[in-house]
PDB file of N, CA and C in Angstrom:
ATOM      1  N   UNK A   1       6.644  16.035  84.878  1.00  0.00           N
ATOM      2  CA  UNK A   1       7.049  17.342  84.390  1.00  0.00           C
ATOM      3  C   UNK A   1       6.601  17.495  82.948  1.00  0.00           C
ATOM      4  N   UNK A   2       6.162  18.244  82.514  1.00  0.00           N
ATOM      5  CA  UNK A   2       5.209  19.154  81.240  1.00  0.00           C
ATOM      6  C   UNK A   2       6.827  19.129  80.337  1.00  0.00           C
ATOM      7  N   UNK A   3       8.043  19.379  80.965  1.00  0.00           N
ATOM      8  CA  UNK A   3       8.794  20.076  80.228  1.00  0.00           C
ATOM      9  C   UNK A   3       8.682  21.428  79.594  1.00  0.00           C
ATOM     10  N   UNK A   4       7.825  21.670  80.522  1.00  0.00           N
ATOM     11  CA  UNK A   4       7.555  23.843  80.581  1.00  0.00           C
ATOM     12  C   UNK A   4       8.471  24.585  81.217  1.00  0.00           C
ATOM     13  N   UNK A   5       9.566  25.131  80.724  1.00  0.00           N
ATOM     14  CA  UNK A   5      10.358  25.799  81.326  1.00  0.00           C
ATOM     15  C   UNK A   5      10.418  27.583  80.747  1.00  0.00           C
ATOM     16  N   UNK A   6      11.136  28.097  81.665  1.00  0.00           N
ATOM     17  CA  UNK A   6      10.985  29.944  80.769  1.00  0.00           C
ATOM     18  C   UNK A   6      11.961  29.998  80.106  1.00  0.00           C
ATOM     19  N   UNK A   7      11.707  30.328  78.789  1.00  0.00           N
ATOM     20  CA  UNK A   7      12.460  30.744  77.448  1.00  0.00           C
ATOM     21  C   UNK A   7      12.664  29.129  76.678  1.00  0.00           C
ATOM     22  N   UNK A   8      11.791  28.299  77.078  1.00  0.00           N
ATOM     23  CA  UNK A   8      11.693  27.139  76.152  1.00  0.00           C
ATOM     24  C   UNK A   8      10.520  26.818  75.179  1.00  0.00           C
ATOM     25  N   UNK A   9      10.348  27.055  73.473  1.00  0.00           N
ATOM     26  CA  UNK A   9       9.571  26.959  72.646  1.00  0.00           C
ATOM     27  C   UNK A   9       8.878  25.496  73.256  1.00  0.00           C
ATOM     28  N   UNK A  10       7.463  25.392  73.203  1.00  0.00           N
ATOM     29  CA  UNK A  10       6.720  23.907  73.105  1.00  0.00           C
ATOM     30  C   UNK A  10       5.592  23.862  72.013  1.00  0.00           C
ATOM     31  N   UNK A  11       5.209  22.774  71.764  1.00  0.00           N
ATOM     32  CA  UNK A  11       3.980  22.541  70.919  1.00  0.00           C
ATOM     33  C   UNK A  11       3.128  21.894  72.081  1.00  0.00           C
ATOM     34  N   UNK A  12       1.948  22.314  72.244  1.00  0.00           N
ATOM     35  CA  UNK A  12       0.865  21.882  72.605  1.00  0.00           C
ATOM     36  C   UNK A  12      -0.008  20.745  71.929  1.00  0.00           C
ATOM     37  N   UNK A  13       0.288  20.342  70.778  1.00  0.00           N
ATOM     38  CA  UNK A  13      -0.191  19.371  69.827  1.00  0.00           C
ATOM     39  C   UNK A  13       0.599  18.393  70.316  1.00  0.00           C
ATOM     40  N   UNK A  14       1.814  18.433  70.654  1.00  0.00           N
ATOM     41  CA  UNK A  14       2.608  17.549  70.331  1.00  0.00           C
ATOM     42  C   UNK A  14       2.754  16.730  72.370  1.00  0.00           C
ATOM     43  N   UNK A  15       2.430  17.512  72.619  1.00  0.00           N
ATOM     44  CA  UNK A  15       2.462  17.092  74.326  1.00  0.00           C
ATOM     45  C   UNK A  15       1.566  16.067  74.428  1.00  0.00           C
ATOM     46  N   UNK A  16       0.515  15.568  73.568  1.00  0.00           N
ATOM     47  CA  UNK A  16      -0.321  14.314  74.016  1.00  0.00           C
ATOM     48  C   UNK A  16      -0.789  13.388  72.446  1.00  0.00           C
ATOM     49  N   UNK A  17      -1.098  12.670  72.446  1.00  0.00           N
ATOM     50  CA  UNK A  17      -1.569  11.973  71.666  1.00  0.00           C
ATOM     51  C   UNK A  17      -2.608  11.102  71.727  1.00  0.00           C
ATOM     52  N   UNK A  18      -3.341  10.670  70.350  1.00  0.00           N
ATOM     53  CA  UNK A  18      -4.764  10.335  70.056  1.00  0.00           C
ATOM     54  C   UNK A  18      -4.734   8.650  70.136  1.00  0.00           C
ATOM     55  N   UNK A  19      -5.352   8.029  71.327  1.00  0.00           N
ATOM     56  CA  UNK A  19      -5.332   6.378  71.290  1.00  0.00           C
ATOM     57  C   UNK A  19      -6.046   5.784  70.748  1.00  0.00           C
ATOM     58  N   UNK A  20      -6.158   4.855  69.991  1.00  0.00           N
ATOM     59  CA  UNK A  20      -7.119   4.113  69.545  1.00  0.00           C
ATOM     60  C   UNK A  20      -8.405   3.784  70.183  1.00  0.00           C
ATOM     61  N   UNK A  21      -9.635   4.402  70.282  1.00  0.00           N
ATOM     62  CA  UNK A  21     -10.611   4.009  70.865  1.00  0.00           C
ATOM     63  C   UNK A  21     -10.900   4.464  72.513  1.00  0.00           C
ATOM     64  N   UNK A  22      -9.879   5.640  72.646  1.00  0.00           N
ATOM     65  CA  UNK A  22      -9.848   5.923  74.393  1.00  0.00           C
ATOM     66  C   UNK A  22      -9.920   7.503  74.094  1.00  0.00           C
ATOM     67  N   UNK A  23      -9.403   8.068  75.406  1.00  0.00           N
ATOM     68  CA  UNK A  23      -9.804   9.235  75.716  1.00  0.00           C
ATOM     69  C   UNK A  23      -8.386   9.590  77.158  1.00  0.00           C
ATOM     70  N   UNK A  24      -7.682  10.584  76.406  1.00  0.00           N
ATOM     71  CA  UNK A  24      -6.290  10.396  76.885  1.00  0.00           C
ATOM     72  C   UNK A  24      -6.303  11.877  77.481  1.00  0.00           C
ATOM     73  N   UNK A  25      -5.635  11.986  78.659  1.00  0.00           N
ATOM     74  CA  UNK A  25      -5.733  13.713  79.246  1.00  0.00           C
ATOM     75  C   UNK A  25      -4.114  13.907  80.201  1.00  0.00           C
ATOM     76  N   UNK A  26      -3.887  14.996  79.955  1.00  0.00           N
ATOM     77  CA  UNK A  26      -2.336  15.424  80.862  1.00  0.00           C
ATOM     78  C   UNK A  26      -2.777  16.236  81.112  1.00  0.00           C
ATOM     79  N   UNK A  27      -2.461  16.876  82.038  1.00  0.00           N
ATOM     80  CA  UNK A  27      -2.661  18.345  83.448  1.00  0.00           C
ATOM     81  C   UNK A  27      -1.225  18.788  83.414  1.00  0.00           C
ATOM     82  N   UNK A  28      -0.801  20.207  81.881  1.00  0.00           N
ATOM     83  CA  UNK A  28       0.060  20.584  82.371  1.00  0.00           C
ATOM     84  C   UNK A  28       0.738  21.286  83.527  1.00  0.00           C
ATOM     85  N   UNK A  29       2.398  21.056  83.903  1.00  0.00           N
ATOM     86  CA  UNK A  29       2.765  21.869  84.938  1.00  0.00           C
ATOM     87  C   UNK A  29       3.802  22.788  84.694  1.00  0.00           C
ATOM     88  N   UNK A  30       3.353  24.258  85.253  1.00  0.00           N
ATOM     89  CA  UNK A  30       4.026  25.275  84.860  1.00  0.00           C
ATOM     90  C   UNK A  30       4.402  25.620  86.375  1.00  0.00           C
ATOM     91  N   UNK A  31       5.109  25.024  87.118  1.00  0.00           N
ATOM     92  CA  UNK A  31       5.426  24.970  88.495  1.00  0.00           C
ATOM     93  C   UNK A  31       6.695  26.061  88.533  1.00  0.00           C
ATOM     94  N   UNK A  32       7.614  25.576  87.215  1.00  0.00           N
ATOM     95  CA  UNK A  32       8.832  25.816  87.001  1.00  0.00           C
ATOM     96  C   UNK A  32       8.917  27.205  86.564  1.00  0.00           C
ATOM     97  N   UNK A  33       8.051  27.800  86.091  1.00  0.00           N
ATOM     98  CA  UNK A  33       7.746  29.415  85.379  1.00  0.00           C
ATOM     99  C   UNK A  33       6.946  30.128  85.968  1.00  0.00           C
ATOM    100  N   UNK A  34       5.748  29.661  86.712  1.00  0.00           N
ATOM    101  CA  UNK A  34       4.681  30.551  87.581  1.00  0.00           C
ATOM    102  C   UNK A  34       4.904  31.433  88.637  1.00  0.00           C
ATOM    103  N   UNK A  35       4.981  32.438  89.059  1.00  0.00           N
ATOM    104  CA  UNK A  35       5.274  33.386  89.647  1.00  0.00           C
ATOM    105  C   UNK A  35       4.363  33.218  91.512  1.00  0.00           C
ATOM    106  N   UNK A  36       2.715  32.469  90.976  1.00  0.00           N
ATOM    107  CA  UNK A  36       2.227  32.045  92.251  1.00  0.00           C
ATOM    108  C   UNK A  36       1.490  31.099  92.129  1.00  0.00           C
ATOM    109  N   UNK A  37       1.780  30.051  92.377  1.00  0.00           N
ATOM    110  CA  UNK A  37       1.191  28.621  91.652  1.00  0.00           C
ATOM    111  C   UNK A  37       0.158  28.342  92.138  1.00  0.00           C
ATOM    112  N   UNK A  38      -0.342  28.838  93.365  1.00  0.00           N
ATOM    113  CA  UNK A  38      -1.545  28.875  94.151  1.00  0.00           C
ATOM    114  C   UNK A  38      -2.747  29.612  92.794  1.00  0.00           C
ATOM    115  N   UNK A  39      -2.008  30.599  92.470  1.00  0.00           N
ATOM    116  CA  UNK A  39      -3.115  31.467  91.805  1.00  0.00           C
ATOM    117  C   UNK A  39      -3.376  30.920  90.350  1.00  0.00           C
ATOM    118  N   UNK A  40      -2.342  30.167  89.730  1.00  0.00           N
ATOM    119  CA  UNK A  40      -2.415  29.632  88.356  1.00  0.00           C
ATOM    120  C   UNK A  40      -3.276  29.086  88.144  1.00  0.00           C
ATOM    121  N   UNK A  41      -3.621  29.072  86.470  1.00  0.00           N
ATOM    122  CA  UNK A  41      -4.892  28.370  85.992  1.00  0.00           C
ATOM    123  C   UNK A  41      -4.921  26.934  85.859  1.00  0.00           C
ATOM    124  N   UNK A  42      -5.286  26.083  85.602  1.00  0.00           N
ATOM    125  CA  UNK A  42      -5.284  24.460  85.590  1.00  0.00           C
ATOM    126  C   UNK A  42      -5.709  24.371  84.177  1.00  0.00           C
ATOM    127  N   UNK A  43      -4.422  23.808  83.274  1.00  0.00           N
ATOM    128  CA  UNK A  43      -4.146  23.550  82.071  1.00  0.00           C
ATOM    129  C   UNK A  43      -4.547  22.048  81.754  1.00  0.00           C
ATOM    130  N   UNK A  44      -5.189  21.563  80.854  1.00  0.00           N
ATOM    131  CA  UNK A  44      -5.261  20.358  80.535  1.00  0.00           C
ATOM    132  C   UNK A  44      -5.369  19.998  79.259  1.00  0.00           C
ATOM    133  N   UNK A  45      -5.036  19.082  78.786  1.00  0.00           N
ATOM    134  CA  UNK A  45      -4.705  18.389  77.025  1.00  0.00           C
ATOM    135  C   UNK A  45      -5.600  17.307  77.415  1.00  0.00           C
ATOM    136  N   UNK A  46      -6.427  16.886  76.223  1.00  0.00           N
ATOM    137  CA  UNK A  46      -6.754  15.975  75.811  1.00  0.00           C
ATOM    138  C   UNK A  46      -6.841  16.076  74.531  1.00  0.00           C
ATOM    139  N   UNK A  47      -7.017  14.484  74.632  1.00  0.00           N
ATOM    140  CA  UNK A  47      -6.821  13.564  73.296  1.00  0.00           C
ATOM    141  C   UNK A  47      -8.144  12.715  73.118  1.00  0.00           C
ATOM    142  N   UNK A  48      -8.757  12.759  71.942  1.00  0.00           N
ATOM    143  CA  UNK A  48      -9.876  11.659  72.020  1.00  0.00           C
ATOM    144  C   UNK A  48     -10.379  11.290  70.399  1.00  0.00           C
ATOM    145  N   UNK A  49     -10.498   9.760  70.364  1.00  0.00           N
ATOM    146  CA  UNK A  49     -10.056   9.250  69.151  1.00  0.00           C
ATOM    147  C   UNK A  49     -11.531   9.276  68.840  1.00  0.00           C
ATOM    148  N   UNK A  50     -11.744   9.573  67.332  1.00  0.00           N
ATOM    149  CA  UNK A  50     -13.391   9.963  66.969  1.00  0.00           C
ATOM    150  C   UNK A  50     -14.312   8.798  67.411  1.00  0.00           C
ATOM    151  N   UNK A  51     -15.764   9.284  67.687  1.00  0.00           N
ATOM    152  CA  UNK A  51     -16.498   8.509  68.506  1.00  0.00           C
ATOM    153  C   UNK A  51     -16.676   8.534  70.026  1.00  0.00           C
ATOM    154  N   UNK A  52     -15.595   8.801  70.494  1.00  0.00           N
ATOM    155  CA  UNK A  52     -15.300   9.219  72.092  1.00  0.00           C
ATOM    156  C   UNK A  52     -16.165  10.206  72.163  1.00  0.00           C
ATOM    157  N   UNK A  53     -16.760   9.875  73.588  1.00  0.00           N
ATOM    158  CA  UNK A  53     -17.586  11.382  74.399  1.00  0.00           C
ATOM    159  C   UNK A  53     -17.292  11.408  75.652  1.00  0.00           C
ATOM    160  N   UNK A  54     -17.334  12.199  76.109  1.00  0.00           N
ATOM    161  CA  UNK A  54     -17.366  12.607  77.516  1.00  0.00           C
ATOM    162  C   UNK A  54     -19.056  13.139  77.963  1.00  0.00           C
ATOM    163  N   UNK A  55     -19.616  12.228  78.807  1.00  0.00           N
ATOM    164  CA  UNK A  55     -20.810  12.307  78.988  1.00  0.00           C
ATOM    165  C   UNK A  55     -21.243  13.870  79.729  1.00  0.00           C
ATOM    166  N   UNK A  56     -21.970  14.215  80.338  1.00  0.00           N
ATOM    167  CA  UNK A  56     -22.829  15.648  80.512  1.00  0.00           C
ATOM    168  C   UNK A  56     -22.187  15.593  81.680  1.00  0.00           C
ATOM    169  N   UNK A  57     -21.483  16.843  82.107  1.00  0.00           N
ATOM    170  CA  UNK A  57     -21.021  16.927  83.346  1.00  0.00           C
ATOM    171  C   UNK A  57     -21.145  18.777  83.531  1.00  0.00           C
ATOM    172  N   UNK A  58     -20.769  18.892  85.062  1.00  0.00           N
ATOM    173  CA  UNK A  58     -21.000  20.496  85.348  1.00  0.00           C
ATOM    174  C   UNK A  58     -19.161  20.559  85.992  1.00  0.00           C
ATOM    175  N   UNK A  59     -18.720  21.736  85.973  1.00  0.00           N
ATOM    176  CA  UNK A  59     -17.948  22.026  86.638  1.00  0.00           C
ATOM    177  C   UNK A  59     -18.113  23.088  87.640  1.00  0.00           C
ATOM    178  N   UNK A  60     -17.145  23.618  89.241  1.00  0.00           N
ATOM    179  CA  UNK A  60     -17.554  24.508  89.593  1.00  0.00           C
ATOM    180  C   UNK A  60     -16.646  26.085  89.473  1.00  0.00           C
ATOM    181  N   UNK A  61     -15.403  25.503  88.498  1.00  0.00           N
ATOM    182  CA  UNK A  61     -14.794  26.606  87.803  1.00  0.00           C
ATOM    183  C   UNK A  61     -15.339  26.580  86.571  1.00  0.00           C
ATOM    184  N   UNK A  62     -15.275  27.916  85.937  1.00  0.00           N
ATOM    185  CA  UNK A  62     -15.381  28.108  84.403  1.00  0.00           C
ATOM    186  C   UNK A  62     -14.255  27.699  83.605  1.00  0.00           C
ATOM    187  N   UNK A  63     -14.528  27.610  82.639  1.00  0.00           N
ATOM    188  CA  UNK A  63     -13.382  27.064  81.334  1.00  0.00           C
ATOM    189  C   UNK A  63     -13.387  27.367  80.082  1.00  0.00           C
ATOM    190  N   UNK A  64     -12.101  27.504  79.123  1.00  0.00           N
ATOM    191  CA  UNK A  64     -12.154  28.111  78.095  1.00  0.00           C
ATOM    192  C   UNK A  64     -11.566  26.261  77.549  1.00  0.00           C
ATOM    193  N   UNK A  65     -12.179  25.811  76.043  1.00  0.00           N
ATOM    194  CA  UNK A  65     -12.036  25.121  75.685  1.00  0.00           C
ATOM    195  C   UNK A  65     -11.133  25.638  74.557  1.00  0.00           C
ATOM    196  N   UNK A  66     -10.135  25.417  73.658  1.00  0.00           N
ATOM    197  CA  UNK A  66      -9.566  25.545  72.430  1.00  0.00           C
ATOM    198  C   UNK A  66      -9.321  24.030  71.806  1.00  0.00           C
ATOM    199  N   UNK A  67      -9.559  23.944  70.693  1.00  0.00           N
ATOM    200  CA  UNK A  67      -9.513  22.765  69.884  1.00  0.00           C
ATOM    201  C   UNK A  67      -7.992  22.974  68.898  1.00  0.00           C
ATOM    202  N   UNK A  68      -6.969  21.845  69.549  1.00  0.00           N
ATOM    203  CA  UNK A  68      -6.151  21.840  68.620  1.00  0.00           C
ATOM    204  C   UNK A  68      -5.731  21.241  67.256  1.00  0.00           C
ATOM    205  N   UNK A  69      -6.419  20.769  67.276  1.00  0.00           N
ATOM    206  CA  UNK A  69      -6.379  19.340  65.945  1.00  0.00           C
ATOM    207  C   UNK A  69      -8.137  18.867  65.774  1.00  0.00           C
ATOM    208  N   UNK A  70      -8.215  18.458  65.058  1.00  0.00           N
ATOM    209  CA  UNK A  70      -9.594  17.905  64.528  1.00  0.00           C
ATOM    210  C   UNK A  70     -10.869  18.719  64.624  1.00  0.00           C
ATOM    211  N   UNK A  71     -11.808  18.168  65.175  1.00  0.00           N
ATOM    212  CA  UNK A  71     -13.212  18.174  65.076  1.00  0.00           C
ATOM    213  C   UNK A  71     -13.683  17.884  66.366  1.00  0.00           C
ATOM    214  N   UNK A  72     -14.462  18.728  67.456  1.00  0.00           N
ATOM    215  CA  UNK A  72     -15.489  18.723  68.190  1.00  0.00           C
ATOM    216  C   UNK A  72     -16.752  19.486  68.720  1.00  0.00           C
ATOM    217  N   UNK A  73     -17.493  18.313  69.151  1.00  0.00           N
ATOM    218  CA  UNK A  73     -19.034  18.758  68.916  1.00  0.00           C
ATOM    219  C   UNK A  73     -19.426  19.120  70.764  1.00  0.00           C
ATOM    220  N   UNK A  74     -19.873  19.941  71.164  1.00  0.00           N
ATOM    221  CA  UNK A  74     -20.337  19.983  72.193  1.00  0.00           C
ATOM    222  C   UNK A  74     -21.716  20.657  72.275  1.00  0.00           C
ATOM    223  N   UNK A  75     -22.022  20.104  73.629  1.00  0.00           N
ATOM    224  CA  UNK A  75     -23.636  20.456  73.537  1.00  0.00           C
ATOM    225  C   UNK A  75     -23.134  21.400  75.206  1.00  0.00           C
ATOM    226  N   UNK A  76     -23.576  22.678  75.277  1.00  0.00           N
ATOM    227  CA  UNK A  76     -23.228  23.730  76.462  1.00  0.00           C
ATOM    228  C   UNK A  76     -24.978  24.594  76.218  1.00  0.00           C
ATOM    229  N   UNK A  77     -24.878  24.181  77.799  1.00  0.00           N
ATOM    230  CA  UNK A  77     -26.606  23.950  78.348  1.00  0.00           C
ATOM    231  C   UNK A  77     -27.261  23.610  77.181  1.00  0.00           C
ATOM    232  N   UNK A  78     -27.205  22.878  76.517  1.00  0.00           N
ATOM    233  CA  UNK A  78     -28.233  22.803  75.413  1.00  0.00           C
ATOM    234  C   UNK A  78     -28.191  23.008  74.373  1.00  0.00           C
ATOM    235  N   UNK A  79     -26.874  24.217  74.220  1.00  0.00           N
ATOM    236  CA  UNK A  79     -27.339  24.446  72.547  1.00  0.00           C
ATOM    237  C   UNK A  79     -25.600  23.847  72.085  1.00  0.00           C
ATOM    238  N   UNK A  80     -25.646  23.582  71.121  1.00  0.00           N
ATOM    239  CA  UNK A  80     -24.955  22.770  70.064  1.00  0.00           C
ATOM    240  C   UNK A  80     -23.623  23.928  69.742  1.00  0.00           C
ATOM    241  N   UNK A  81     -22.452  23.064  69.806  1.00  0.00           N
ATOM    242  CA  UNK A  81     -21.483  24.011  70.034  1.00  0.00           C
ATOM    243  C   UNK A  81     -20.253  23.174  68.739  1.00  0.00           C
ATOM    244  N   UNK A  82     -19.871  23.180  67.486  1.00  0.00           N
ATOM    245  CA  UNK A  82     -19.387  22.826  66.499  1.00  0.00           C
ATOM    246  C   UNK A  82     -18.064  23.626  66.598  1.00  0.00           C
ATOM    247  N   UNK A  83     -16.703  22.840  66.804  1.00  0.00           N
ATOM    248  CA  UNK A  83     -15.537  23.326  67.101  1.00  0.00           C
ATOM    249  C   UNK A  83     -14.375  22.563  65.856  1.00  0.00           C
ATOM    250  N   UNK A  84     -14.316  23.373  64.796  1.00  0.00           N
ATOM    251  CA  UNK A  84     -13.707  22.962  64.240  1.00  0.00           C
ATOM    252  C   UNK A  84     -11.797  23.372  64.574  1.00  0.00           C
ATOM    253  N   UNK A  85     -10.737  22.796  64.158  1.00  0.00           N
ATOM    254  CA  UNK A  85      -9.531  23.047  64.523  1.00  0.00           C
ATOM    255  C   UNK A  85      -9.470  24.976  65.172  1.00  0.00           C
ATOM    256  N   UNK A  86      -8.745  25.118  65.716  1.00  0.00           N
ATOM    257  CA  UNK A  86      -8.337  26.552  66.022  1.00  0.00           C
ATOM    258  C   UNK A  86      -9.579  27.319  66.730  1.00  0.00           C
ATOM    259  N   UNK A  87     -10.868  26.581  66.886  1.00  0.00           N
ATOM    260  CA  UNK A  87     -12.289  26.868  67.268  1.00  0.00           C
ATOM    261  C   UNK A  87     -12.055  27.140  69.043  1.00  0.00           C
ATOM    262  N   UNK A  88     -12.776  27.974  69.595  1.00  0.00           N
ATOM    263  CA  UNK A  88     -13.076  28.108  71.233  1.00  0.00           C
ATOM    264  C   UNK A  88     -14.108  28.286  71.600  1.00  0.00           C
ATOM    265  N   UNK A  89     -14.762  28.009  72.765  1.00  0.00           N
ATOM    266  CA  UNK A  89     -15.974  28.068  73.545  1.00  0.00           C
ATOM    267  C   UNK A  89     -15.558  28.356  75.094  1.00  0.00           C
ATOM    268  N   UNK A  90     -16.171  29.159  75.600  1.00  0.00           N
ATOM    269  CA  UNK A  90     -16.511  29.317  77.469  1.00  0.00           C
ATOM    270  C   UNK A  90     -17.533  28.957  77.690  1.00  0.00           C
ATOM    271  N   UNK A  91     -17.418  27.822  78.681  1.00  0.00           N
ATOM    272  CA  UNK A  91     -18.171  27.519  79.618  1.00  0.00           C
ATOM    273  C   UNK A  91     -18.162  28.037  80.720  1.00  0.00           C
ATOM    274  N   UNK A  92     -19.609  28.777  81.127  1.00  0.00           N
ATOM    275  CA  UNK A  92     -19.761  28.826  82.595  1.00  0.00           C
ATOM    276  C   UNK A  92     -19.720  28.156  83.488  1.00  0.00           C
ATOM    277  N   UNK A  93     -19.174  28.177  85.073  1.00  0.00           N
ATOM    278  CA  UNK A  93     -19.442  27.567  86.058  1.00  0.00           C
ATOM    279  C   UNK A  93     -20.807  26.832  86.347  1.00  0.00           C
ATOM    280  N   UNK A  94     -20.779  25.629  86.409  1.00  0.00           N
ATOM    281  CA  UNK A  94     -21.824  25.206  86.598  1.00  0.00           C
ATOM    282  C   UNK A  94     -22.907  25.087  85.879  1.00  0.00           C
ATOM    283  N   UNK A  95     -22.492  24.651  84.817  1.00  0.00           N
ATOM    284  CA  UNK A  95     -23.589  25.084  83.557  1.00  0.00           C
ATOM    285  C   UNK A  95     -22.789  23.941  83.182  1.00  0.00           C
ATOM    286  N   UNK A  96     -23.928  22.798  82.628  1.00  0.00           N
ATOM    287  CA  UNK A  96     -24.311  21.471  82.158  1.00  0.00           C
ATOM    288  C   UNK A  96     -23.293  21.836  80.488  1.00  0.00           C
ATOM    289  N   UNK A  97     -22.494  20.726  80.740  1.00  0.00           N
ATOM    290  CA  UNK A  97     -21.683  20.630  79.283  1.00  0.00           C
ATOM    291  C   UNK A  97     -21.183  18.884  78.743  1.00  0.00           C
ATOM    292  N   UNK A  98     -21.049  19.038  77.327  1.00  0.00           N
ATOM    293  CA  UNK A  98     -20.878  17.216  77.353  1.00  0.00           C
ATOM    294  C   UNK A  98     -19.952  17.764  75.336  1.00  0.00           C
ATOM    295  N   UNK A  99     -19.146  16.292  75.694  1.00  0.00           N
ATOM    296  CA  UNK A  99     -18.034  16.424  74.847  1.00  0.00           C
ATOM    297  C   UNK A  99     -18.400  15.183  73.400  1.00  0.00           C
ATOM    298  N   UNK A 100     -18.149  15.315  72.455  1.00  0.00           N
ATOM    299  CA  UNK A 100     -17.899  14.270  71.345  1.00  0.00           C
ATOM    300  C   UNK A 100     -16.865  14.535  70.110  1.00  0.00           C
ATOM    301  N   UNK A 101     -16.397  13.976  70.215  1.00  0.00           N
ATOM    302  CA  UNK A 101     -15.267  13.523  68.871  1.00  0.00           C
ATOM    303  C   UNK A 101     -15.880  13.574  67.445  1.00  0.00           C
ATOM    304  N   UNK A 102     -16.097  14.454  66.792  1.00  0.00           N
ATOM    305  CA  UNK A 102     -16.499  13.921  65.320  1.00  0.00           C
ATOM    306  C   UNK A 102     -15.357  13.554  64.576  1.00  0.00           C
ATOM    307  N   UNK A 103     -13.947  14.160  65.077  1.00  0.00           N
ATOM    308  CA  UNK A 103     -13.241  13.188  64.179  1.00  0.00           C
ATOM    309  C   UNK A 103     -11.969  12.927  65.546  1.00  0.00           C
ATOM    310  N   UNK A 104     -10.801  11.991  65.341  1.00  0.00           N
ATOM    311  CA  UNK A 104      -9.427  12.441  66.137  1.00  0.00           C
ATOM    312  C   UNK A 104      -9.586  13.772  66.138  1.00  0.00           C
ATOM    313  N   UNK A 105      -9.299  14.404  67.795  1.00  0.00           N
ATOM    314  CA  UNK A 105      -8.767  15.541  67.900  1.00  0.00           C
ATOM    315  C   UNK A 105      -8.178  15.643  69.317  1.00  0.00           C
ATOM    316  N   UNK A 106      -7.515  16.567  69.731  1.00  0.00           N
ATOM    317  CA  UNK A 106      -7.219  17.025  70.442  1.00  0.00           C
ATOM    318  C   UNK A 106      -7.355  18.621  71.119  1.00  0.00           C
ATOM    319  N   UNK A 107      -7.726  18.420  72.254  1.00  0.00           N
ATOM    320  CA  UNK A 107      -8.277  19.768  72.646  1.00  0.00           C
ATOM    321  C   UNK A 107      -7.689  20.290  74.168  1.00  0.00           C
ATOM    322  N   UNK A 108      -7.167  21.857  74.796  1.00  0.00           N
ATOM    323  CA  UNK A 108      -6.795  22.362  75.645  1.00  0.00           C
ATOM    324  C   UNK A 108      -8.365  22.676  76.575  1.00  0.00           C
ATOM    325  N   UNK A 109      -7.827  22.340  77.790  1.00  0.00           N
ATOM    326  CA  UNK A 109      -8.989  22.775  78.656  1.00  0.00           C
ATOM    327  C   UNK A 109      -8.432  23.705  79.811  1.00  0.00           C
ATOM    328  N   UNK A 110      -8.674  25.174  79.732  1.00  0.00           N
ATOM    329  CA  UNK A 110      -8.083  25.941  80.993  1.00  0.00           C
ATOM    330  C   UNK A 110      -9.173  26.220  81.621  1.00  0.00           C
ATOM    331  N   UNK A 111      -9.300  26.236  83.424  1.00  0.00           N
ATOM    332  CA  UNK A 111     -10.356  26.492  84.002  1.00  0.00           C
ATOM    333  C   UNK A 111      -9.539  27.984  84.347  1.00  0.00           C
ATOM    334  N   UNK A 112     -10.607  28.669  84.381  1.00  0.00           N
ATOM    335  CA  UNK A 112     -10.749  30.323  84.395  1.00  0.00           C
ATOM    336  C   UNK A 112     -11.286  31.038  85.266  1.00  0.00           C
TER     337      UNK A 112
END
């Protein structure tokens, strides 16, 4: 459980944390507030301690990235994507994307 409930304040920063040398992810659940859970978006936190990448991958939903804390660098089809704190990017479906840490950060991933 996310501890997502309706009419309960959360921090999104504070739901995951940065490991030494890894690459840490939770799939929040809004089971408890969603109206049709079938139709809901797929929420995810990560955490990744600078140096970490996530190698070139495609997805076959789209996604909105938001950066909550730190510094990240992504490369989306190709061109160079610099996400500093409070920073966002969409990725298209199926369109070649890859992740790096320039410093600790933490970042939200909703597929869309």
């Amino acid at each position: 459980m996310s501890g997502i409930t309706s009419g309960t304040v959360f921090y999104l920063d504070q739901m995951i944390g940065v490991k030494p040398n890894r690459i840490a992810s939770r799939t929040l659940d809004f089971s408890e507030v969603a109206d049709d859970r079938a139709g809901a978006a797929e929420w995810v936190l990560y955490a990744m301690d600078q140096g970490e990448t996530i190698s070139s991958e495609t997805s076959p939903e789209s996604k909105l990235i938001y950066v909550l804390e730190g510094e990240l660098h992504m490369l989306v089809d190709d061109k160079p994507c610099h996400l500093p704190q409070g920073a966002s990017v969409c990725v298209k479906r199926n369109t070649w994307h890859e992740f790096a840490a320039q410093s600790s950060c933490k970042f939200l991933q909703i597929k869309i």
